[in-house]
Each structure stands twice: as C-alpha cells, then as structure tokens.
N, C-alpha and C. Protein backbone atom coordinates (compact mmCIF):
# COMPACT_ATOMS: atom_id res chain seq x y z
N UNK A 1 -39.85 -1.18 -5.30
CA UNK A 1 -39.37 0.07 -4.76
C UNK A 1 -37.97 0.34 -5.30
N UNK A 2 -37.46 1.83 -5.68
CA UNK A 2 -36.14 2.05 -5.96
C UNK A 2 -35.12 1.86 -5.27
N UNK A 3 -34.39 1.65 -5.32
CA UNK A 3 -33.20 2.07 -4.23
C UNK A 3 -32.31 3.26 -4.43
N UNK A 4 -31.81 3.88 -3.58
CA UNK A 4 -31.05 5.18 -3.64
C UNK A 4 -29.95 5.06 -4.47
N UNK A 5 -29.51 3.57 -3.92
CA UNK A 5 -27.83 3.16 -4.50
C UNK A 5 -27.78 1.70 -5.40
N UNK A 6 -27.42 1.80 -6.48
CA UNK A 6 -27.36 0.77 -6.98
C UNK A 6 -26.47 -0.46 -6.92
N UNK A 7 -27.30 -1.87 -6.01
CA UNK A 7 -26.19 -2.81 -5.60
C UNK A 7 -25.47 -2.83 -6.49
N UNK A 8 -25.51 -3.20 -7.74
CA UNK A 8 -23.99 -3.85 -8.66
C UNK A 8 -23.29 -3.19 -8.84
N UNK A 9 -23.29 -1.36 -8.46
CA UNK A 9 -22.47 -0.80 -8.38
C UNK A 9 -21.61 -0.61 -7.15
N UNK A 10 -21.44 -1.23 -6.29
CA UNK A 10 -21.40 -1.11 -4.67
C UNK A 10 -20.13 -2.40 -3.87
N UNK A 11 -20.48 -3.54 -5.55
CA UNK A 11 -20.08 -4.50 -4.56
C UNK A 11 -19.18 -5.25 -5.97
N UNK A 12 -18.26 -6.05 -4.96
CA UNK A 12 -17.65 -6.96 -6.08
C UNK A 12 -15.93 -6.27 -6.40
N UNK A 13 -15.29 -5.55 -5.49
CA UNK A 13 -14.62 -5.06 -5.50
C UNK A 13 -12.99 -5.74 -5.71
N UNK A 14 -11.67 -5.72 -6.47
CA UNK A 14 -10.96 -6.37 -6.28
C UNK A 14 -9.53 -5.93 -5.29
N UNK A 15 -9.29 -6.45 -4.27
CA UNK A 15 -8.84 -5.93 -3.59
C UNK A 15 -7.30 -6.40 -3.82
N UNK A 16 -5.97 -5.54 -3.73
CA UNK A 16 -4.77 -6.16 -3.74
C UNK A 16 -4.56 -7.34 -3.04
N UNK A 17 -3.61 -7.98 -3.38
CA UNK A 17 -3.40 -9.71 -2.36
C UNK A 17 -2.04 -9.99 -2.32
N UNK A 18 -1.77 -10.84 -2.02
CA UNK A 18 -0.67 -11.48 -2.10
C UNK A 18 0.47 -11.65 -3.19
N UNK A 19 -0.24 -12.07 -4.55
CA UNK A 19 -0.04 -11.72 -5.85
C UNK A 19 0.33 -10.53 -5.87
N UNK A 20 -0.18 -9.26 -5.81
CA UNK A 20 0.62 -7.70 -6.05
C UNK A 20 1.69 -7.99 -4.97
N UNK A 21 1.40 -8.10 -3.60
CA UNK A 21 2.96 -7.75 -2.91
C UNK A 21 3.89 -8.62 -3.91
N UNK A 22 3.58 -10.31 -4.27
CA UNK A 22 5.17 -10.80 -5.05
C UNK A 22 5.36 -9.76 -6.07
N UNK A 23 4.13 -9.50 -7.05
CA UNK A 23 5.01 -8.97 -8.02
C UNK A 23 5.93 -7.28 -7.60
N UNK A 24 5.25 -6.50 -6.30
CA UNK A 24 5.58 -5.59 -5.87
C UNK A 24 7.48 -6.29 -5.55
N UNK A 25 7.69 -6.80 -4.71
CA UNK A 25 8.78 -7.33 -4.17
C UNK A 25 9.71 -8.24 -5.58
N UNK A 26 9.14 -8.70 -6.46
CA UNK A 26 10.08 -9.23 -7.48
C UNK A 26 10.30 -7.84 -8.37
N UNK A 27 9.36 -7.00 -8.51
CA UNK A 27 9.93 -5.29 -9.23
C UNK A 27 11.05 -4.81 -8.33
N UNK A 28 11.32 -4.73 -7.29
CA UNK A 28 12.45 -4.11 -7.00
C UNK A 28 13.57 -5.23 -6.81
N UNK A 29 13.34 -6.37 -6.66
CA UNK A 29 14.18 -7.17 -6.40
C UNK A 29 15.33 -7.12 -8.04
N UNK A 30 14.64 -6.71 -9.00
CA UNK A 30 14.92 -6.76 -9.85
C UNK A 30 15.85 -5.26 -10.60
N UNK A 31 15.20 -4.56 -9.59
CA UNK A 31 15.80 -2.96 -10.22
C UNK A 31 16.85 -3.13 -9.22
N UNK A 32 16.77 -3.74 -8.33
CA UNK A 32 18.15 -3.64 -7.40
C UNK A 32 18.72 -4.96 -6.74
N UNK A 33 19.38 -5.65 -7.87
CA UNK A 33 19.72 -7.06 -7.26
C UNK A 33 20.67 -6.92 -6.53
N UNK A 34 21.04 -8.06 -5.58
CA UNK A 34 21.95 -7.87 -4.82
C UNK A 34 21.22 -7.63 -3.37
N UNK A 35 20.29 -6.38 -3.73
CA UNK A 35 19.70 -5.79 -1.98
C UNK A 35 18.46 -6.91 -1.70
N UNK A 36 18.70 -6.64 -0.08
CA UNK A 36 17.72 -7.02 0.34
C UNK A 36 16.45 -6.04 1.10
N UNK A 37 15.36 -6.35 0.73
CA UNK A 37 14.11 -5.80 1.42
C UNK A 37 13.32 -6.06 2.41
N UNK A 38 12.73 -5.38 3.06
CA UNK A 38 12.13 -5.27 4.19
C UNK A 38 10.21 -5.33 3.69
N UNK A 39 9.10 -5.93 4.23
CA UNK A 39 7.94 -6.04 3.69
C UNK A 39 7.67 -5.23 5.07
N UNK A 40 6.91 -4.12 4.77
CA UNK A 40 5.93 -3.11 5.97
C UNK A 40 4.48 -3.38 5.64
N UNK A 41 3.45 -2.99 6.88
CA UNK A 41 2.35 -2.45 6.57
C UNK A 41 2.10 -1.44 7.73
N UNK A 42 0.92 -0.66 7.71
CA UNK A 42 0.39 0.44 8.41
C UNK A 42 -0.75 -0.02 8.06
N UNK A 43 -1.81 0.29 9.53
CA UNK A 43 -2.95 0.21 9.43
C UNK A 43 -3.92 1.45 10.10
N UNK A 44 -4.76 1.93 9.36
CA UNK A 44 -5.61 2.68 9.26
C UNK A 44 -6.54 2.25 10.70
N UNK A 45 -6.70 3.67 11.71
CA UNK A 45 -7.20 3.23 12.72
C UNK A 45 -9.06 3.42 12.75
N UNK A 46 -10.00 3.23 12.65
CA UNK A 46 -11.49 3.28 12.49
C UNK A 46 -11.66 3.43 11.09
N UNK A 47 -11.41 2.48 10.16
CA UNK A 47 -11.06 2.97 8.95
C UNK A 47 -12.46 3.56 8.71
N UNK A 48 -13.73 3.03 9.07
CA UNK A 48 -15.16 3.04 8.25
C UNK A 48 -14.93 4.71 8.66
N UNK A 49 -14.68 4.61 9.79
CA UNK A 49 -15.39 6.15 10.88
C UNK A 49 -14.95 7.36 9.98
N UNK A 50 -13.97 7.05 9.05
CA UNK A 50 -13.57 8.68 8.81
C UNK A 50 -14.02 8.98 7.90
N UNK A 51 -15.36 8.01 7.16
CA UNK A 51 -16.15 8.75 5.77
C UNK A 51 -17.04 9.17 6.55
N UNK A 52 -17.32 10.95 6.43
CA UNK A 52 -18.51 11.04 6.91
C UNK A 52 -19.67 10.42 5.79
N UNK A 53 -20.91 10.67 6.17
CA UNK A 53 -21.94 10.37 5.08
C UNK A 53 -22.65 11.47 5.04
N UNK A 54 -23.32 11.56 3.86
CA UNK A 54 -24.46 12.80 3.73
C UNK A 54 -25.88 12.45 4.22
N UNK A 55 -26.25 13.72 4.77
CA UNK A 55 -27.50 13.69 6.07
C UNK A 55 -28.56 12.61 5.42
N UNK A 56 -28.86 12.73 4.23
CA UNK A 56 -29.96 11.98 3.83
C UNK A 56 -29.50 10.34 4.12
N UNK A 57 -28.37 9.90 3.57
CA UNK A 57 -28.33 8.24 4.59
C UNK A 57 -28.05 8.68 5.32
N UNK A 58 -27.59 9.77 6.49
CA UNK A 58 -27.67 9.39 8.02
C UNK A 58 -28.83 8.60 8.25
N UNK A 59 -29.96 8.69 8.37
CA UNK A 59 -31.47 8.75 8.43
C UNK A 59 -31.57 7.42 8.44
N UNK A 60 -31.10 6.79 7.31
CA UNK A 60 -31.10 5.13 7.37
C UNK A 60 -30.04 4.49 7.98
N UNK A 61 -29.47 5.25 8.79
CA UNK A 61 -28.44 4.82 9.66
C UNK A 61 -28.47 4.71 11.34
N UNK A 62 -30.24 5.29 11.36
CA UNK A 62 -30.56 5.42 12.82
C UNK A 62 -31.00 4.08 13.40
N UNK A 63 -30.40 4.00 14.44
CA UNK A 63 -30.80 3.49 15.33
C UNK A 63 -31.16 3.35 16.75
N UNK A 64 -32.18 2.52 17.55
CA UNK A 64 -33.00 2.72 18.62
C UNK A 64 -31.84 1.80 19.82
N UNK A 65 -31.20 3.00 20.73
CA UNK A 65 -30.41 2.29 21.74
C UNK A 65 -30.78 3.07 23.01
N UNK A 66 -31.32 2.15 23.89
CA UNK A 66 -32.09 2.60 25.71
C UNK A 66 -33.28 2.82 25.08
N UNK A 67 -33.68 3.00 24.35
CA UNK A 67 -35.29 3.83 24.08
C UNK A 67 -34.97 5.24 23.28
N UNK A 68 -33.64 5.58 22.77
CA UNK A 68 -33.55 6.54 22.59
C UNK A 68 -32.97 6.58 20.76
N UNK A 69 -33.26 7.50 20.05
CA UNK A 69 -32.92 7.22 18.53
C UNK A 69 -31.68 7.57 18.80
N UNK A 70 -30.95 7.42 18.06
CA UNK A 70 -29.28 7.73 17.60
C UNK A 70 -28.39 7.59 16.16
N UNK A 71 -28.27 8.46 15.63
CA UNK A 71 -27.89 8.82 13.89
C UNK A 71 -26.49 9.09 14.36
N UNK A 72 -26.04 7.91 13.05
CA UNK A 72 -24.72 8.06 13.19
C UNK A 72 -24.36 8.12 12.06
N UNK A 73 -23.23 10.26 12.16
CA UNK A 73 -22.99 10.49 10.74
C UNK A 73 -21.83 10.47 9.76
N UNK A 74 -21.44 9.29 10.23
CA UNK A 74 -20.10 8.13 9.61
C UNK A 74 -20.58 6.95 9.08
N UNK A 75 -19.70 6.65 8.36
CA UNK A 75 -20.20 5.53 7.78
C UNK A 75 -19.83 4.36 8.83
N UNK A 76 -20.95 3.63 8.56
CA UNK A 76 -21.01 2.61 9.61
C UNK A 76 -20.29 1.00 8.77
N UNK A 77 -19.86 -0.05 9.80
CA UNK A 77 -19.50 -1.08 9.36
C UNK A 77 -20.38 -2.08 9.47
N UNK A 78 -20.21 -2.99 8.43
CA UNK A 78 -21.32 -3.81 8.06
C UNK A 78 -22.61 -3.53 7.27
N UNK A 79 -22.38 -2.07 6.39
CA UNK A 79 -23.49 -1.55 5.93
C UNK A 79 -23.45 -2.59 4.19
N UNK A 80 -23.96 -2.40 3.44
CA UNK A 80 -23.91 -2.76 2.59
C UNK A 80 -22.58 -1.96 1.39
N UNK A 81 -22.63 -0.70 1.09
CA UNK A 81 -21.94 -0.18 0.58
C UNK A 81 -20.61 0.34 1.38
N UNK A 82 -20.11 -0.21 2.52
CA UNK A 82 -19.90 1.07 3.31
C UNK A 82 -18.44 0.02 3.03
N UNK A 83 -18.15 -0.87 3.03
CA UNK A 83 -16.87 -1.16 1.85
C UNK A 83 -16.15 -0.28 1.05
N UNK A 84 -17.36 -0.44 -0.27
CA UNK A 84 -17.03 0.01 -1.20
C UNK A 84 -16.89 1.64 -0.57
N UNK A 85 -17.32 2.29 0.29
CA UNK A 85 -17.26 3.80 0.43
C UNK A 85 -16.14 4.28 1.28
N UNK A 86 -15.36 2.99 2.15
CA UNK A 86 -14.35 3.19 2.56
C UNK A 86 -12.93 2.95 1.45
N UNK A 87 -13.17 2.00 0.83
CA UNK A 87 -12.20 1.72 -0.22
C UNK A 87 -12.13 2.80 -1.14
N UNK A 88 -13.22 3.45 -1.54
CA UNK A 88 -12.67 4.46 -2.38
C UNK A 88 -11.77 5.18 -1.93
N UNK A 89 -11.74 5.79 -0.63
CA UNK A 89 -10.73 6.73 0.14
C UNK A 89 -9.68 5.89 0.30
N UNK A 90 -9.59 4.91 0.35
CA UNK A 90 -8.46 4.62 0.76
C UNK A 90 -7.70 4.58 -0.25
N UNK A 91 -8.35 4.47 -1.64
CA UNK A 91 -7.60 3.90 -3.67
C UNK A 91 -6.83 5.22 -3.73
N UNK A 92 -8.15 6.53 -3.37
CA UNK A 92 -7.39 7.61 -3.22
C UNK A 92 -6.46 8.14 -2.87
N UNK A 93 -6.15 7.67 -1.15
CA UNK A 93 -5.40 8.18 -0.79
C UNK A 93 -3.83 7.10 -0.88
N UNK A 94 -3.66 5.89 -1.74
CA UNK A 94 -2.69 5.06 -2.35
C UNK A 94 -2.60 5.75 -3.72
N UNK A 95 -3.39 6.26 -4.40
CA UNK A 95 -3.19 7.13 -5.78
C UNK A 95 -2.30 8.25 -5.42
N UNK A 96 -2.66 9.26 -4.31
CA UNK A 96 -1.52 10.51 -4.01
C UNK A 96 -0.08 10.00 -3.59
N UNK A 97 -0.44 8.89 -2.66
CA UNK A 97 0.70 8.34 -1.93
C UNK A 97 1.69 8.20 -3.46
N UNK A 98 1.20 7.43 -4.29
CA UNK A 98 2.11 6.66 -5.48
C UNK A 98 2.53 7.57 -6.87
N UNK A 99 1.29 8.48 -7.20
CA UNK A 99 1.71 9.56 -7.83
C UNK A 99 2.11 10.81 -7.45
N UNK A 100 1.82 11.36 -6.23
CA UNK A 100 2.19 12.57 -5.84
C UNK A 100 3.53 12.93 -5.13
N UNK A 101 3.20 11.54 -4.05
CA UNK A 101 4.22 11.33 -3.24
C UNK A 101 5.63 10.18 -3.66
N UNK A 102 5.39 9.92 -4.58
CA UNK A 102 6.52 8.63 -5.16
C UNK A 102 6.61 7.69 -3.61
N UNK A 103 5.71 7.37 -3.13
CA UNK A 103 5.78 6.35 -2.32
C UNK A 103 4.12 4.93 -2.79
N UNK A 104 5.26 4.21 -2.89
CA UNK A 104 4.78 2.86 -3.59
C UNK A 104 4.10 2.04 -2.21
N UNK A 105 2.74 1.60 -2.86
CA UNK A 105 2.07 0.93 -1.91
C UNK A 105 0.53 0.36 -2.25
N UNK A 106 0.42 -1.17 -1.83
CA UNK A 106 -0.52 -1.68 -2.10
C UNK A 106 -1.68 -1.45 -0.76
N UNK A 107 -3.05 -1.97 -0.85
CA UNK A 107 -3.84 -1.68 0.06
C UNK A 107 -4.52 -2.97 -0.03
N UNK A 108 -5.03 -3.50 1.30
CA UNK A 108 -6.37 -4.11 1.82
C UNK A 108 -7.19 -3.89 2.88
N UNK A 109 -7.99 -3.45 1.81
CA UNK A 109 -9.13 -2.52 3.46
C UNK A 109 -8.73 -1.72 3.72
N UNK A 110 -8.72 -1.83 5.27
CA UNK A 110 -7.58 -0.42 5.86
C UNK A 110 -5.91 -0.64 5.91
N UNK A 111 -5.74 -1.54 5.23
CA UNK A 111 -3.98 -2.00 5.78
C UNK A 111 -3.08 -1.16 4.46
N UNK A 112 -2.34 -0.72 3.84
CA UNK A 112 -1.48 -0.28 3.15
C UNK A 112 -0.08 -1.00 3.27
N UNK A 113 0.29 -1.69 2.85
CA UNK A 113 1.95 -2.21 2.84
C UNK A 113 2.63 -1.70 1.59
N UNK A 114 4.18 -2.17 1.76
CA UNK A 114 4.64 -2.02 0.77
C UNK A 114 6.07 -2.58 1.05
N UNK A 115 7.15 -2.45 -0.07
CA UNK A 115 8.39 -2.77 0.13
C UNK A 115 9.01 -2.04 0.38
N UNK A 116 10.19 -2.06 1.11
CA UNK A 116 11.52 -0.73 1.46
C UNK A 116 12.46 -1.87 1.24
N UNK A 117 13.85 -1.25 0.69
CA UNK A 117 15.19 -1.62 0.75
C UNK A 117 15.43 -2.05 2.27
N UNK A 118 16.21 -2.56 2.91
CA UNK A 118 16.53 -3.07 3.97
C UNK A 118 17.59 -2.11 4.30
N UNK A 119 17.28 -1.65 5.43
CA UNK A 119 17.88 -0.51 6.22
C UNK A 119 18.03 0.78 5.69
N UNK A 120 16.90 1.22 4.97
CA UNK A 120 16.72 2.72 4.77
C UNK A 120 15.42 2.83 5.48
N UNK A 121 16.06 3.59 6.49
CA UNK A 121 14.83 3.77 7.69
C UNK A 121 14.86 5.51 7.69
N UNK A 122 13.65 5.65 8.49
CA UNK A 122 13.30 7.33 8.28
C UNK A 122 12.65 7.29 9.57
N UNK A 123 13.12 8.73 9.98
CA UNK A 123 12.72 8.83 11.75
C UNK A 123 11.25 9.21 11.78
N UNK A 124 10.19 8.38 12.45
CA UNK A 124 8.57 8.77 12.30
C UNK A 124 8.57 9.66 14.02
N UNK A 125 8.13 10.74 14.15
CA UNK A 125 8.28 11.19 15.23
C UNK A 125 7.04 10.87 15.99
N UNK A 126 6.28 11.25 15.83
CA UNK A 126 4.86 10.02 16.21
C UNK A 126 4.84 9.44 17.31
N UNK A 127 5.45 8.03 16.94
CA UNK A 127 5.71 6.67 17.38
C UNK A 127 7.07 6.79 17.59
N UNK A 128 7.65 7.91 17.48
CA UNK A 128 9.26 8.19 18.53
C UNK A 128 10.14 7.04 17.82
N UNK A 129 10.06 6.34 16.72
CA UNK A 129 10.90 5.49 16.54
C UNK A 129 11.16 4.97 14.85
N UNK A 130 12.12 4.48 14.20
CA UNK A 130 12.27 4.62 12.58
C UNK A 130 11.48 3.67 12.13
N UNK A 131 11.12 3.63 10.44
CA UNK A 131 10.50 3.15 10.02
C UNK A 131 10.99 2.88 8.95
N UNK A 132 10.52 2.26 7.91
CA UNK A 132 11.37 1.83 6.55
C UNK A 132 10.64 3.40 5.68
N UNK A 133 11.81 3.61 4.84
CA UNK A 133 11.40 4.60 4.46
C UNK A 133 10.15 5.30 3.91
N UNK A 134 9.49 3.99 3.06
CA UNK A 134 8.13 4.41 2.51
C UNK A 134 7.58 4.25 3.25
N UNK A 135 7.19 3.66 4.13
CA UNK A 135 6.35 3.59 5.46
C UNK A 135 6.12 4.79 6.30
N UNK A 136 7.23 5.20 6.69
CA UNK A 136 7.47 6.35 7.37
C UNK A 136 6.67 7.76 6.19
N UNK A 137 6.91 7.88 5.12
CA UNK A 137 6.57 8.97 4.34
C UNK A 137 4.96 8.67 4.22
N UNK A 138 4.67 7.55 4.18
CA UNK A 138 3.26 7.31 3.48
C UNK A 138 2.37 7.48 5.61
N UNK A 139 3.13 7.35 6.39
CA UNK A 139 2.37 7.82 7.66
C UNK A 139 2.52 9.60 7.88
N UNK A 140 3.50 9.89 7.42
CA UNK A 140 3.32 11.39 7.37
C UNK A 140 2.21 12.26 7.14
N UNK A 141 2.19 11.61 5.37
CA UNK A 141 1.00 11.58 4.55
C UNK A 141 -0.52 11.60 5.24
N UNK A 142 -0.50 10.66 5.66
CA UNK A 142 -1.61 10.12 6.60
C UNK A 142 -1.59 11.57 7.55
N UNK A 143 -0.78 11.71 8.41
CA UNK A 143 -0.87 12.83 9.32
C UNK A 143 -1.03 14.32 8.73
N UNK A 144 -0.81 14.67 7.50
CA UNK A 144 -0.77 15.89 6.62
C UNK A 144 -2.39 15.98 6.35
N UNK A 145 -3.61 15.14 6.01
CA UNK A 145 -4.36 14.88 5.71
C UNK A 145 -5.59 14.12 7.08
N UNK A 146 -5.18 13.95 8.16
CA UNK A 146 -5.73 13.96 9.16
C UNK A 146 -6.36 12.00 8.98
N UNK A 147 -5.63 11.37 8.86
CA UNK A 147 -6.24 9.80 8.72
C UNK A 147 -5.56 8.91 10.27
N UNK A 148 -5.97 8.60 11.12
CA UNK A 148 -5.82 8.47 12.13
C UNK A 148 -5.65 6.82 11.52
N UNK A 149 -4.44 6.75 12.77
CA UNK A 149 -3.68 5.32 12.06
C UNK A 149 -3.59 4.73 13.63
N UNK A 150 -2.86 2.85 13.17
CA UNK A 150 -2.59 2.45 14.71
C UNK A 150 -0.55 2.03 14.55
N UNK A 151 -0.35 2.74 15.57
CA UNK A 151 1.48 1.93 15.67
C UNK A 151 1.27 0.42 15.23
N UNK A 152 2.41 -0.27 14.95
CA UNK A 152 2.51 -1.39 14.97
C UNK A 152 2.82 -1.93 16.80
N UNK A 153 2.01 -3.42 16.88
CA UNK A 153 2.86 -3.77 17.51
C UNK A 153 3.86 -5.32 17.69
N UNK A 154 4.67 -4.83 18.21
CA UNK A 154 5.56 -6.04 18.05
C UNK A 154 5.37 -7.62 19.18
C-alpha cells in the first residue's frame, strides 16, 4: 500500500545542541571581549497545537473517546511526522527572527535560546518584567504573529 507521506522524508532531523550555543557564545565572546553574557531561552507554549493540518489527515487523526469519534484538526503529538511538521515552523519562524529581525537564535523543538550581552535588558510588557534584549524582541515577534509562549519560571 502507498503512503500519503514519505517516511525518509519526515524523519532524521538535526536539531541545534549544545555545540551551536558554544559556538553561538564563543562568536560574540569574541566580537566583544571584555563583556560578559547572559544565556536565555523561551519556550513555545503547545508547540504541536499551532500547526493546523489539512482536512484529509484530520481523518487519520480520529479518534474513538466515550463511544464518541473526535478529529483533531492540529497536529497531534506523537504522530509520526508531526516533529518534523512542527519543526518546520519553528526553522521558520528562527529564519525571520535572524534575518528579518536581526535577532540571533538557536532552536530545540519548541525552546529557542540565545545569547544577550549582560545587562541589556528590554521591557517585555506581557510578563510585566525585562528581559535580555534578544529575548525580549524574539517574544514580541512571537506575539506579532500569534505563537503562544510560556513565561519563564524561576
């Protein structure tokens, strides 16, 4: 039988790590010796929930709960592709962040971090309280574009 979606295209994805933040944090350490930096992240709140999907996989997305069917037309977690279908949005929306917005930032999954100079903070009104500067711009972002995020907490 065919499949709709082709696994090897779906899976096997390389995700930023540890490795990009050093070399992220030794690039500025380097354009600006002397300073010190601050390491942020923001995390993306239902990350799967905000791809919708198109009606035809809804369909293979139903399921039987009380006795009753139920299609759900988001992408669901734990699907096979639904990784790879959240990560694309997210490459995307780190591509505007980095080219559009000159705010620098790596991603895993739903998490986005990045480096700020140490004590250039920017007021996030939001969360009523400052943030390191790229942090703060790249949650704006998020709010300009409707991506529902979670505060940090401490």
């Amino acid at each position: 039988m065919n499949s709709m979606v082709d696994h090897q295209k779906i899976t096997g994805f390389l995700l930023d790590n540890l490795a990009q933040l050093g070399e992220l944090l030794m690039r500025n350490h380097h354009s600006k010796p002397g300073k010190h930096f601050v390491i942020w992240k923001s995390d993306i709140a239902e990350a799967y929930q905000i791809c919708p999907m198109h009606v035809l996989w809804q369909l293979k997305q139903a399921m039987r709960i009380h006795g009753r069917l139920r299609i759900d037309q988001v992408n669901v977690f734990g699907g096979l592709g639904s990784g790879a279908i959240f990560i694309f949005l997210n490459t995307l929306m780190a591509w505007i962040a980095k080219y559009k917005e000159m705010i620098e930032c790596l991603i895993y999954m739903d998490d986005s971090f990045g480096v700020n100079e140490e004590g250039r903070l920017e007021w996030y009104g939001l969360y009523d309280e400052s943030y390191p500067v790229q942090q703060a711009q790249l949650l704006k972002l998020w709010d300009k574009v409707g991506i529902p995020h979670k505060k940090r907490s401490n």
